[in-house]
N, C-alpha and C. Protein backbone atom coordinates (compact mmCIF):
# COMPACT_ATOMS: atom_id res chain seq x y z
N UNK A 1 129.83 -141.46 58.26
CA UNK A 1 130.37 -142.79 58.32
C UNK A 1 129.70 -143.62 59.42
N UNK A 2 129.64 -142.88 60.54
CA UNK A 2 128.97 -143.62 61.60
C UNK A 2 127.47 -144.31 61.15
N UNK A 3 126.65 -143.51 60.51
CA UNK A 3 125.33 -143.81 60.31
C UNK A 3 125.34 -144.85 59.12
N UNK A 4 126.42 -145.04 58.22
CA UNK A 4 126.64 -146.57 57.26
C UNK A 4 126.36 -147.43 58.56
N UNK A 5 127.41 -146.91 59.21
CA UNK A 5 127.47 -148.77 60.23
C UNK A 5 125.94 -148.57 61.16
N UNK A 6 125.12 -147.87 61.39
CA UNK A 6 124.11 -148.53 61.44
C UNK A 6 123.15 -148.97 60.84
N UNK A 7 122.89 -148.47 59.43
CA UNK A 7 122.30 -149.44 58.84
C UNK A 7 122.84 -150.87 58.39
N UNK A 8 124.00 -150.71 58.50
CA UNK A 8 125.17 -152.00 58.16
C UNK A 8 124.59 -153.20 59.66
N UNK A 9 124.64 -152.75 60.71
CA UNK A 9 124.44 -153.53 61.49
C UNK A 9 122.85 -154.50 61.75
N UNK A 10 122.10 -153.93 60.72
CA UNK A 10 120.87 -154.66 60.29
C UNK A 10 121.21 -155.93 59.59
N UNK A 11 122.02 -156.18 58.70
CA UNK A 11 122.93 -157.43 57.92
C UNK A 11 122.98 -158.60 58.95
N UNK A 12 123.81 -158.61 60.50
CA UNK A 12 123.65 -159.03 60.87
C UNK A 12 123.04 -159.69 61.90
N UNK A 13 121.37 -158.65 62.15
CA UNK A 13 120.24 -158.97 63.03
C UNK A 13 119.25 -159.71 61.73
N UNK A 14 119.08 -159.27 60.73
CA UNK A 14 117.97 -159.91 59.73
C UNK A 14 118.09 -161.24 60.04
N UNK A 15 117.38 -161.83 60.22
CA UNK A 15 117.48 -163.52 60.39
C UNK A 15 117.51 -163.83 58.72
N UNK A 16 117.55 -163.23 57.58
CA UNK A 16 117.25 -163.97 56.40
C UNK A 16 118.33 -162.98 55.26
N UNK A 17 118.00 -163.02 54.28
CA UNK A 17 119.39 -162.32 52.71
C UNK A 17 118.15 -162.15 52.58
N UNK A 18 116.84 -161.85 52.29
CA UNK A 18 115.73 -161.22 51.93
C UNK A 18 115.02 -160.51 52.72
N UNK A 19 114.30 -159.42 52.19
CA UNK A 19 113.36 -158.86 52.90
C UNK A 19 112.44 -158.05 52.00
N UNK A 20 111.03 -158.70 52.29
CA UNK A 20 110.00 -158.76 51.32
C UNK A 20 109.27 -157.31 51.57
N UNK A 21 108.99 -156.71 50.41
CA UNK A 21 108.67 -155.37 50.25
C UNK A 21 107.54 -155.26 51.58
N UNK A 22 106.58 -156.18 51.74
CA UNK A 22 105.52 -155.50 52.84
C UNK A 22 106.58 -156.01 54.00
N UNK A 23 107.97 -156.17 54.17
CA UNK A 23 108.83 -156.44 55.21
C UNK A 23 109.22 -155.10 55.30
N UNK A 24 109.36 -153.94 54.98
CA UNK A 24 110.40 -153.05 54.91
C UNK A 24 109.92 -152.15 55.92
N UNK A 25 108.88 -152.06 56.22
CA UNK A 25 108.84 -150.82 57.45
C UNK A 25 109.13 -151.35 58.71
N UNK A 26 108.98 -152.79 58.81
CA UNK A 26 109.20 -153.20 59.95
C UNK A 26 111.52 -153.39 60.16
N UNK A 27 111.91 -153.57 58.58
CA UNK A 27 113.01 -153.54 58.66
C UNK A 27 113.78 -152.20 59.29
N UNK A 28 113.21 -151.09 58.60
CA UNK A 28 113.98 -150.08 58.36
C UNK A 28 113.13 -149.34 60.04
N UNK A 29 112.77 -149.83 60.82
CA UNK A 29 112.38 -149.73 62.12
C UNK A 29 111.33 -148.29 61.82
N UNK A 30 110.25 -148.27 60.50
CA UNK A 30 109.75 -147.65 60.50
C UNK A 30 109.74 -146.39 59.76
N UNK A 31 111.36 -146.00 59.15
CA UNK A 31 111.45 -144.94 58.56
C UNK A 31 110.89 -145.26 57.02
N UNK A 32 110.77 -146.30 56.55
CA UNK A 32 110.74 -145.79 54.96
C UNK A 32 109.31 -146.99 54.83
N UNK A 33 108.08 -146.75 54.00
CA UNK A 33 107.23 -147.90 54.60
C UNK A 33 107.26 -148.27 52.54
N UNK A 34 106.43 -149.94 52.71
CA UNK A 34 106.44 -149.85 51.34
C UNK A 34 105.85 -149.40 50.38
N UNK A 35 104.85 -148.82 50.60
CA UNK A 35 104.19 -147.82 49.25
C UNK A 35 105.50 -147.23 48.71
N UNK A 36 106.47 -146.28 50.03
CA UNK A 36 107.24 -145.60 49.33
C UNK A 36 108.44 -146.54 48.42
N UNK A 37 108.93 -147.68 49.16
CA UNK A 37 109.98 -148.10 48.36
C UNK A 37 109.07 -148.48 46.59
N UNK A 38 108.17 -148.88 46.98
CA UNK A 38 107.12 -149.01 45.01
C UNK A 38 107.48 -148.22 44.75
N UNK A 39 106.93 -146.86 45.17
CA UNK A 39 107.11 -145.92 44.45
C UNK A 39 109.01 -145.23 43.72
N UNK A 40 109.82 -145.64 44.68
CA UNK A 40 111.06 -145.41 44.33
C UNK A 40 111.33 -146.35 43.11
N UNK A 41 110.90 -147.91 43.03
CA UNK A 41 110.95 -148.73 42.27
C UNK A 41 110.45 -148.17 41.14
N UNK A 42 109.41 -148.23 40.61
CA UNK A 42 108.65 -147.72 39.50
C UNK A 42 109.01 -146.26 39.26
N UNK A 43 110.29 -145.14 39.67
CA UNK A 43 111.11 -144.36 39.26
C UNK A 43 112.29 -144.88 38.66
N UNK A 44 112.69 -146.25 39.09
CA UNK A 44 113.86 -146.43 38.86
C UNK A 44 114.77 -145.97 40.19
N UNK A 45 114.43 -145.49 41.28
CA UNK A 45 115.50 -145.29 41.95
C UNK A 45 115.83 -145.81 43.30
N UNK A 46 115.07 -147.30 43.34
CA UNK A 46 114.44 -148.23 44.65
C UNK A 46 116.21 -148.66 44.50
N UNK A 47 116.29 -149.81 45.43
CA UNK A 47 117.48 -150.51 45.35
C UNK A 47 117.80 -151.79 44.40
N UNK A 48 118.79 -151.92 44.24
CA UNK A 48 118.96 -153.01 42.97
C UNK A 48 118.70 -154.27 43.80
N UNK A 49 118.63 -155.25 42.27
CA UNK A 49 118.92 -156.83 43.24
C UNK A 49 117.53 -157.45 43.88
N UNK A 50 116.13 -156.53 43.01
CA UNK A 50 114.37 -156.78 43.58
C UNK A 50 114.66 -158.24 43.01
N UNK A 51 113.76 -159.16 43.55
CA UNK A 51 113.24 -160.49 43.37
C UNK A 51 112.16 -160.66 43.37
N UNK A 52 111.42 -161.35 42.80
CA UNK A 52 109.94 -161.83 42.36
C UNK A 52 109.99 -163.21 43.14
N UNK A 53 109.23 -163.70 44.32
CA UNK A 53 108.89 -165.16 44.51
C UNK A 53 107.20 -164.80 44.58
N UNK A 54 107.39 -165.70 43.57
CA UNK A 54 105.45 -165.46 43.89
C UNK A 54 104.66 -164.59 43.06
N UNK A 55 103.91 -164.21 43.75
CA UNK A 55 103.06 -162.78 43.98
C UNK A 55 104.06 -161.68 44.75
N UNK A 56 104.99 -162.06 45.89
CA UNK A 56 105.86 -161.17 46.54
C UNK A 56 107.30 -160.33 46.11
N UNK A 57 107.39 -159.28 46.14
CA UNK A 57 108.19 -158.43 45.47
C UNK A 57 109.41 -158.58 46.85
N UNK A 58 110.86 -158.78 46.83
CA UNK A 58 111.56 -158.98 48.02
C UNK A 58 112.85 -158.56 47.20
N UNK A 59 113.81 -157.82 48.10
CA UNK A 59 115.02 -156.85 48.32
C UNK A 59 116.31 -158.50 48.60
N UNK A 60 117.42 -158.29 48.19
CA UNK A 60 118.85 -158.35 49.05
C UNK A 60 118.99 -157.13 49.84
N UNK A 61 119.18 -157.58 51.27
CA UNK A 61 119.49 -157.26 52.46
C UNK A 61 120.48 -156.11 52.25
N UNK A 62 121.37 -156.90 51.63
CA UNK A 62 122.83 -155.54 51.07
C UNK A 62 122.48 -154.81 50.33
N UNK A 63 121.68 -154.52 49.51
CA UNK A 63 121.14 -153.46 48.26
C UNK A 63 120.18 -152.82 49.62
N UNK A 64 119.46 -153.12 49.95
CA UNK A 64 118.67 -152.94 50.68
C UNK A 64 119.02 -151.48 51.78
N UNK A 65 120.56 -152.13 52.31
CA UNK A 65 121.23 -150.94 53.07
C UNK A 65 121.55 -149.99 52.42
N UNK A 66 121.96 -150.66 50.96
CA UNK A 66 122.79 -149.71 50.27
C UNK A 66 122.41 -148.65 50.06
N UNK A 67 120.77 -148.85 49.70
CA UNK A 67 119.88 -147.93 48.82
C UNK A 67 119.37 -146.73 49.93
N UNK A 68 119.41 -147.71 51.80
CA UNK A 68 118.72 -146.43 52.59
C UNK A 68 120.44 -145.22 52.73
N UNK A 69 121.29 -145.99 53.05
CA UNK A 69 122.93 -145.14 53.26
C UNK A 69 122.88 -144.56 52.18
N UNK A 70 122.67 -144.50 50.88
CA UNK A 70 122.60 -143.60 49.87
C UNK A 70 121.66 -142.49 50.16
N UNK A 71 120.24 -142.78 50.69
CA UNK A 71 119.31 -141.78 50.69
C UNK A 71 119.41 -141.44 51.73
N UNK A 72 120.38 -141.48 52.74
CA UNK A 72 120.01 -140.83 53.78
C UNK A 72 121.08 -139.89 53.78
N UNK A 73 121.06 -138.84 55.37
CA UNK A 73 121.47 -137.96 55.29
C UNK A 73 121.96 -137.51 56.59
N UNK A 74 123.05 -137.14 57.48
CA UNK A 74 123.31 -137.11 58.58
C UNK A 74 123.44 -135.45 58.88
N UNK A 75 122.17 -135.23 59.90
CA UNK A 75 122.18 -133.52 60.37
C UNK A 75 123.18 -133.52 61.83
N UNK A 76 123.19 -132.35 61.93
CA UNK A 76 124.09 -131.67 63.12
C UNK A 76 122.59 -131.08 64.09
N UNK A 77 123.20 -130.46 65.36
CA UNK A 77 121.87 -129.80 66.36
C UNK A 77 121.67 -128.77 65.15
N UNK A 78 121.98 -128.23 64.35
CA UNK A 78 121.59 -127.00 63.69
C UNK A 78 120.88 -127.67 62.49
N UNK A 79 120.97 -128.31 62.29
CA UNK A 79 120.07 -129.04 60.35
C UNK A 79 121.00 -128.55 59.62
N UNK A 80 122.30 -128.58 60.04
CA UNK A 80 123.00 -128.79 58.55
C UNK A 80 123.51 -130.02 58.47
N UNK A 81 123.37 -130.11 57.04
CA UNK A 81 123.46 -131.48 55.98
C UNK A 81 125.19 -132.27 56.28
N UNK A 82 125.70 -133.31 56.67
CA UNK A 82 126.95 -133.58 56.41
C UNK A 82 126.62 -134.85 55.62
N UNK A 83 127.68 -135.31 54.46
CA UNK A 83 127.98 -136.24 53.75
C UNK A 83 128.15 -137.47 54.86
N UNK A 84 127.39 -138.53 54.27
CA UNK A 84 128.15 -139.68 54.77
C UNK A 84 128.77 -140.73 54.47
């Protein structure tokens, strides 16, 4: 639960409701870069709510969290897995 509210607390540092796919490594402070979110996209298993302006491929902010709090995963000092 704790680790929702920090990606939750990105919502209200983003200066913008978008964030454009070559935005995302700098969003996600580095953990997820965008080759990989394409690649989740073109599985089907990126986050909902993609937008087209342009040539630029860009996320909602809230899907955006949604999709890393889904994929992520909260360890203990030992590497075991807890739900979050």
């Amino acid at each position: 639960m704790k680790q929702r509210n920090l990606f939750k607390s990105r919502l209200k540092c983003w200066p913008s409701s978008l964030v454009a796919r070559s935005g995302v490594g700098n969003f996600s402070g580095g953990l997820v870069s965008h080759k990989n979110l394409a690649d989740l996209d073109s599985l089907g298993r990126g986050p909902r709510g993609i937008i087209r302006v342009g040539r630029k491929i860009c996320y909602l902010v809230k899907e955006l969290i949604d999709c890393f709090s889904l994929r992520s995963e909260f360890l203990d000092d030992y590497g075991v897995c807890h739900e979050t």
